[in-house]
Protein backbone atom coordinates (compact mmCIF):
# COMPACT_ATOMS: atom_id res chain seq x y z
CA UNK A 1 -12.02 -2.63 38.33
CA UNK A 2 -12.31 0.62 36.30
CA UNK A 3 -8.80 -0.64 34.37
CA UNK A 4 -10.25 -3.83 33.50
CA UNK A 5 -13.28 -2.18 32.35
CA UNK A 6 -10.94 0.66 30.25
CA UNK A 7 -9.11 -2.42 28.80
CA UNK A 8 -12.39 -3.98 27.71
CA UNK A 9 -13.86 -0.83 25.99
CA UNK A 10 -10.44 -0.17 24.05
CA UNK A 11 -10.85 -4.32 22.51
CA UNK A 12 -14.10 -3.35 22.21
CA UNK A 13 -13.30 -0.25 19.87
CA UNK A 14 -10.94 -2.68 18.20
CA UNK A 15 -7.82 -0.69 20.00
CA UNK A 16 -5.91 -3.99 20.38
CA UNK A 17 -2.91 -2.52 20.13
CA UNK A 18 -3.34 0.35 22.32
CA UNK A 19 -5.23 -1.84 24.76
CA UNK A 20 -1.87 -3.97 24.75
CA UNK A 21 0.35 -1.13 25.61
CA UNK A 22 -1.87 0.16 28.19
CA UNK A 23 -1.35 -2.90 30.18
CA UNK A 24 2.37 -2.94 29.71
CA UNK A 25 2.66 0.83 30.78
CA UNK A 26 0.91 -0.44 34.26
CA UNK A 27 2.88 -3.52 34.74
CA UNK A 28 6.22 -1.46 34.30
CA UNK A 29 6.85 1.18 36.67
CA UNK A 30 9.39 3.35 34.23
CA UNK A 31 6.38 5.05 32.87
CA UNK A 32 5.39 6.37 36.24
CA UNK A 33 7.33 9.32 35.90
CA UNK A 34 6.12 10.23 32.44
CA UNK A 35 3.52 12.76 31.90
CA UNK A 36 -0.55 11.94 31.44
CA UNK A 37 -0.33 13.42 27.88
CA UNK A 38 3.26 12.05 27.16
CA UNK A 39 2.08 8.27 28.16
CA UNK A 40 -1.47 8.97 26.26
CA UNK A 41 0.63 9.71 23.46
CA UNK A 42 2.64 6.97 23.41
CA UNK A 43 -0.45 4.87 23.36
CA UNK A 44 -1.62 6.80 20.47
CA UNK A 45 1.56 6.19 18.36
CA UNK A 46 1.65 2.63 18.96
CA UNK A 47 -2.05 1.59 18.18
CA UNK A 48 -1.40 4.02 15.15
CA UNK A 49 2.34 2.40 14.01
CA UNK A 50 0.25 -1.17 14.41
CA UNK A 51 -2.71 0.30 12.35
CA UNK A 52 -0.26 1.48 9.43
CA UNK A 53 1.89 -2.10 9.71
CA UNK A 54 -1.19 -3.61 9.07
CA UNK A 55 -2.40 -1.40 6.19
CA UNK A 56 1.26 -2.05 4.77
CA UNK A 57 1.02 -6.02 4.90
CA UNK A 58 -2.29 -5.74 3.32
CA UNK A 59 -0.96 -3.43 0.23
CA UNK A 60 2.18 -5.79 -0.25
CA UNK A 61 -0.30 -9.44 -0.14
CA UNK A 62 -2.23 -7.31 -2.44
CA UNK A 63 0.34 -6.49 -5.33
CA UNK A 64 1.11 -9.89 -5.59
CA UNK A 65 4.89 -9.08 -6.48
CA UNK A 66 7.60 -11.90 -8.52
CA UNK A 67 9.72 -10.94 -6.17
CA UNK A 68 10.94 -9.85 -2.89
CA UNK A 69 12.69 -6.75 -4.29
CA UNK A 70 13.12 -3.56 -2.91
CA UNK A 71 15.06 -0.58 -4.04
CA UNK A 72 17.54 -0.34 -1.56
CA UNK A 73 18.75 -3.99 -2.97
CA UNK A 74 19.22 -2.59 -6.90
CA UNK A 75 22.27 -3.47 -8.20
CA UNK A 76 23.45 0.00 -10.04
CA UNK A 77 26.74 -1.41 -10.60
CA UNK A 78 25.92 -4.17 -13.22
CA UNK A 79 26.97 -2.73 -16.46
CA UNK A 80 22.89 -2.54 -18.14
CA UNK A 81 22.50 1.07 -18.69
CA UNK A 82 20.66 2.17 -15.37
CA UNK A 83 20.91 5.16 -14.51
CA UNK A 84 21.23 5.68 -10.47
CA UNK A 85 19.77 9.41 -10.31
CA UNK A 86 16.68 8.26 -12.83
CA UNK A 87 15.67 5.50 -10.80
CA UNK A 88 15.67 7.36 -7.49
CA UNK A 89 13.98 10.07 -8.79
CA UNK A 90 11.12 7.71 -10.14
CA UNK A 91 11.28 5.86 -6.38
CA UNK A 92 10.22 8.50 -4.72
CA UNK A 93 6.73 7.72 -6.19
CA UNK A 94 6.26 11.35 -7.39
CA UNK A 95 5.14 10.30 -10.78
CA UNK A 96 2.96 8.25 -9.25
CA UNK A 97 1.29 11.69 -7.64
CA UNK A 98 0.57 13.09 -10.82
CA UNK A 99 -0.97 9.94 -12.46
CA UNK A 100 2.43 9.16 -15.20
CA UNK A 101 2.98 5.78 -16.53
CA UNK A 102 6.64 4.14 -16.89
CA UNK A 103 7.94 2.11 -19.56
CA UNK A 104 10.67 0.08 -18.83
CA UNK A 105 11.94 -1.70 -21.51
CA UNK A 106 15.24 -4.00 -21.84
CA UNK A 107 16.56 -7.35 -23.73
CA UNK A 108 15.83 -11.00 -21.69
CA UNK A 109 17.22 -11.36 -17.99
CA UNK A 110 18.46 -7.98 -18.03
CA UNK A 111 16.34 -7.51 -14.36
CA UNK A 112 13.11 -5.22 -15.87
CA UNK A 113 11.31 -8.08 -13.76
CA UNK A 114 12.74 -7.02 -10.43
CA UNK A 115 13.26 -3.76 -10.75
CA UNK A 116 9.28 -3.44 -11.69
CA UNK A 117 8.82 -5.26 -8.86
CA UNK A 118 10.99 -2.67 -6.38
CA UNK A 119 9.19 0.45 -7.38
CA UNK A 120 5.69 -1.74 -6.78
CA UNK A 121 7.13 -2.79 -3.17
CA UNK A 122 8.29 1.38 -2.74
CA UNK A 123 4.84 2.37 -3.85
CA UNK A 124 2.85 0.27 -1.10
CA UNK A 125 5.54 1.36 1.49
CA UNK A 126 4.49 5.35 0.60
CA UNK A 127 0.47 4.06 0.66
CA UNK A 128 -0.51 3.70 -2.64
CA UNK A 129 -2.26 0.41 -3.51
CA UNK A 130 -0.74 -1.49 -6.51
CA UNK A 131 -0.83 -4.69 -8.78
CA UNK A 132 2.41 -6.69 -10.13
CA UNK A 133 1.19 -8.94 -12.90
CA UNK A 134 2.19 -10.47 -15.99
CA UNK A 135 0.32 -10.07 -19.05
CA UNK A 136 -0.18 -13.35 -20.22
CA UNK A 137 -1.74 -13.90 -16.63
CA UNK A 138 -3.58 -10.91 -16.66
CA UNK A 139 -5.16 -11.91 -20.18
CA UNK A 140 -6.13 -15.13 -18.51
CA UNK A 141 -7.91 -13.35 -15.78
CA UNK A 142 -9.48 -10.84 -17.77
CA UNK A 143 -11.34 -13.88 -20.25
CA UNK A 144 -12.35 -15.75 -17.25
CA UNK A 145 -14.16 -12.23 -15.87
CA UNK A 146 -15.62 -12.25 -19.59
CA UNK A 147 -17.17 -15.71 -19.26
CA UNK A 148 -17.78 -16.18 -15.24
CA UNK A 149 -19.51 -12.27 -15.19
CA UNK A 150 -16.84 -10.71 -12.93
CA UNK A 151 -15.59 -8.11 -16.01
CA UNK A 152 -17.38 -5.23 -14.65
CA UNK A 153 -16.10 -6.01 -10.95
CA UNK A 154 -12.73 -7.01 -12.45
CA UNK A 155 -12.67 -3.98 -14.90
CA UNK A 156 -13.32 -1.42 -11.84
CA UNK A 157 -10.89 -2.75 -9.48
CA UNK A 158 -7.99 -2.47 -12.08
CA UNK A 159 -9.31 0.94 -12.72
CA UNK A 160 -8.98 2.19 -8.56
CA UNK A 161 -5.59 0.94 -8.65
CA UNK A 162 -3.32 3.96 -7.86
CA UNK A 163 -0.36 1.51 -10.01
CA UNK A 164 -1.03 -1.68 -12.00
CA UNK A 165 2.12 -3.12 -13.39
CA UNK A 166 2.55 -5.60 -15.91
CA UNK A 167 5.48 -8.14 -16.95
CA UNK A 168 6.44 -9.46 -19.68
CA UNK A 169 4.18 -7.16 -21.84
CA UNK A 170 3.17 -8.07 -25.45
CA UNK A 171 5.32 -11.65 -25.66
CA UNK A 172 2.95 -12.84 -28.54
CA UNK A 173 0.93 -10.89 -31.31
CA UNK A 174 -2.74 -9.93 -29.42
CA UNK A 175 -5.82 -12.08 -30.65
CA UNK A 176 -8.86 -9.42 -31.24
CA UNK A 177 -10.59 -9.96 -27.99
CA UNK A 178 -7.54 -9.85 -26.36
CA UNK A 179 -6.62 -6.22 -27.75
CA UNK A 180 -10.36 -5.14 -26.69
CA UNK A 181 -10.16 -6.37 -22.92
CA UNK A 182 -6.78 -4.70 -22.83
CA UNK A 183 -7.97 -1.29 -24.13
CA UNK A 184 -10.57 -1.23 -21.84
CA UNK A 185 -8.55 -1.66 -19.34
CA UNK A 186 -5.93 1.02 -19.95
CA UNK A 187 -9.24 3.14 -20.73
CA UNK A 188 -9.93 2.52 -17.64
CA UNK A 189 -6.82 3.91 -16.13
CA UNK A 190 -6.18 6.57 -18.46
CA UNK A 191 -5.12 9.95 -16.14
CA UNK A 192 -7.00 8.07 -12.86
CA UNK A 193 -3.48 5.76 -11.66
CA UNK A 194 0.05 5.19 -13.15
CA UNK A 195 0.84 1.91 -15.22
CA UNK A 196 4.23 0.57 -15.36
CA UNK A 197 4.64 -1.42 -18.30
CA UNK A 198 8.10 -4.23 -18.57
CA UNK A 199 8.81 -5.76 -21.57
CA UNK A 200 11.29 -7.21 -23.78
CA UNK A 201 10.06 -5.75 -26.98
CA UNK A 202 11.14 -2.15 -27.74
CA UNK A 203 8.01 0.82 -28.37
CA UNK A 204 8.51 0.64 -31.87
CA UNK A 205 7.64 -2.40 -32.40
CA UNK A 206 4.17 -2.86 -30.11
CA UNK A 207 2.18 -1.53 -33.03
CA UNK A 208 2.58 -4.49 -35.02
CA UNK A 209 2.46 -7.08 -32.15
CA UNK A 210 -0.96 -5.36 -31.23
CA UNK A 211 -2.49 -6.05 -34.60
CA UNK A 212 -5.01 -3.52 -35.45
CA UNK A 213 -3.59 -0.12 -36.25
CA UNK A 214 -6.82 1.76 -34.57
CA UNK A 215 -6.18 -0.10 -31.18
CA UNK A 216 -2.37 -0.14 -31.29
CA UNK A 217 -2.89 4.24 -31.85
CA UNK A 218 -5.15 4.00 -29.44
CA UNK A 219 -3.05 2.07 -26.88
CA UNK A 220 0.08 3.94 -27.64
CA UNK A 221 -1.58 7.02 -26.89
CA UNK A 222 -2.63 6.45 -23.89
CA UNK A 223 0.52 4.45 -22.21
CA UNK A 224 3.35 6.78 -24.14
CA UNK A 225 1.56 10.05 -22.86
CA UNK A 226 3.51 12.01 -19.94
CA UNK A 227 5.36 8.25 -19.58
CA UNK A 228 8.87 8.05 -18.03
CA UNK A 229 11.19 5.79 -19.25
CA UNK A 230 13.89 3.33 -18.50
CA UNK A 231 15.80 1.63 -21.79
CA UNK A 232 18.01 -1.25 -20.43
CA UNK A 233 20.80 -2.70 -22.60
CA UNK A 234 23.74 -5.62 -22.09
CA UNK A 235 24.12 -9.16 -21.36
CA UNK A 236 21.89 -11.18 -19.21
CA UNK A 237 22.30 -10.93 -15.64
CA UNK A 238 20.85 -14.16 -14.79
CA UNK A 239 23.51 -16.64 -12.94
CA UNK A 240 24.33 -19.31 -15.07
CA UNK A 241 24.62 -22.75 -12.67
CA UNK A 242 28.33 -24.53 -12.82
CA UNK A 243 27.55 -28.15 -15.21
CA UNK A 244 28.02 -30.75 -13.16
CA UNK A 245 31.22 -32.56 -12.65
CA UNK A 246 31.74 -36.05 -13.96
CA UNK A 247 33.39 -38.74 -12.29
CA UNK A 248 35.79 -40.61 -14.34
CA UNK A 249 35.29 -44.23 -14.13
CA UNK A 250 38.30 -46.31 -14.99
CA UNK A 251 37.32 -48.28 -18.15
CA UNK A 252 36.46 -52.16 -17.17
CA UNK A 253 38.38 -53.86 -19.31
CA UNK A 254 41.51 -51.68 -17.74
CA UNK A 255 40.74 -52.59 -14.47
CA UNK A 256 40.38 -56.44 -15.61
CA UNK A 257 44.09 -56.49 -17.19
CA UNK A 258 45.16 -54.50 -13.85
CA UNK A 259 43.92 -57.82 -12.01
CA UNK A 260 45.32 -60.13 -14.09
């Protein structure tokens, strides 16, 4: 009686998982030798291991990532200018600690998309909570916040992130309201999380896909200070699929005189 009533009071506390293991340690009789404090511990470590799982599964849904990339899976050997040592260094998530930005910049299919994607998967598996997005799409989200009334709500989450990165930055010249939600965005961020920015188009030329000099300064200044960087170069590592094979068909007429 006083088990099932221990068992009810840790679902109660929401201790599912420890509630779970307490059952299994008195159903199995290998834990009868074990210690009170050794099998309280091991009740401990499991509801706590479920707890951080959890946590984990939330953080990844959360980030939204391209990909299923990790950084275990990055291909150093494809020749694109990557160095191995950098990129570990920045995957220990250090920079993200001290608030840095990364710009990662490199020609089409060149994999900027994945690998921003591995350092967003290795910074929710060290607890920090992060956003994978493409800035077209994030443009799109931002103007709907501007007309529905979500900015300020939109504006502050982006702002707690401890990492927001963003694809495919500047593809097209900014319109002016684009280059304001944008600012205050990064404003936002500035020295309170790490942005990782991907993109096709090398730093010296953002100031004149930004448009207005003030802006692009101020933009610059902001992403470019205490930034690491990663400058990708080579051929496109995107698989090109085999054409398809033709049949040949043996011309009609052939086939007529054949008969006759």
């Amino acid at each position: 009686m006083l088990t099932e009533q221990t068992i009810e009071k840790m679902n109660a506390m929401k201790l599912y998982a420890m509630a779970q293991a307490f059952t299994e340690q008195l159903a199995s009789v290998q834990y009868n030798e074990l210690a009170f404090a050794e099998r309280l511990g091991l009740l401990i470590d499991t509801e706590y291991t479920t707890r951080e799982n959890r946590k984990l599964a939330r953080r990844l849904r959360a980030a939204k990532m391209r990909y299923a990339a990790s950084v275990e899976d990055v291909d150093f050997r494809a020749p694109r200018a990557l160095d191995r040592a950098h990129f570990l260094s920045l995957a220990t998530c250090a920079w993200l600690g001290e608030r840095h930005n990364l710009i990662l910049t490199g020609p089409t299919g060149i994999g900027k998309s994945y690998l921003a994607c591995a350092l967003t998967e290795r910074a929710c598996r060290r607890g920090f909570t992060a956003y994978y997005v493409r800035a077209p799409r994030l443009l799109d989200e931002l103007t709907v916040s501007r007309v529905d009334g979500s900015w300020p709500r939109v504006l502050a989450r982006l702002g707690k992130l401890d990492l927001l990165s963003i694809d495919d930055w500047l593809l097209a010249p900014l319109k002016d309201a684009e280059r304001r939600m944008l600012m205050e965005v990064i404003e936002e961020r500035s020295e309170r999380g790490s942005t990782l920015i991907a993109t096709q188009l090398p730093i010296k030329d953002w100031h004149g896909v930004i448009g207005d000099p003030n802006h692009a300064d101020a933009l610059l200044d902001r992403l470019l200070h205490n930034a690491h960087r990663i400058e990708l170069s080579g051929r496109s590592m995107r698989k090109t699929k085999n054409p398809p094979k033709t049949t040949k068909t043996k011309d009609t007429n052939e086939d007529d005189r054949n008969e006759s």
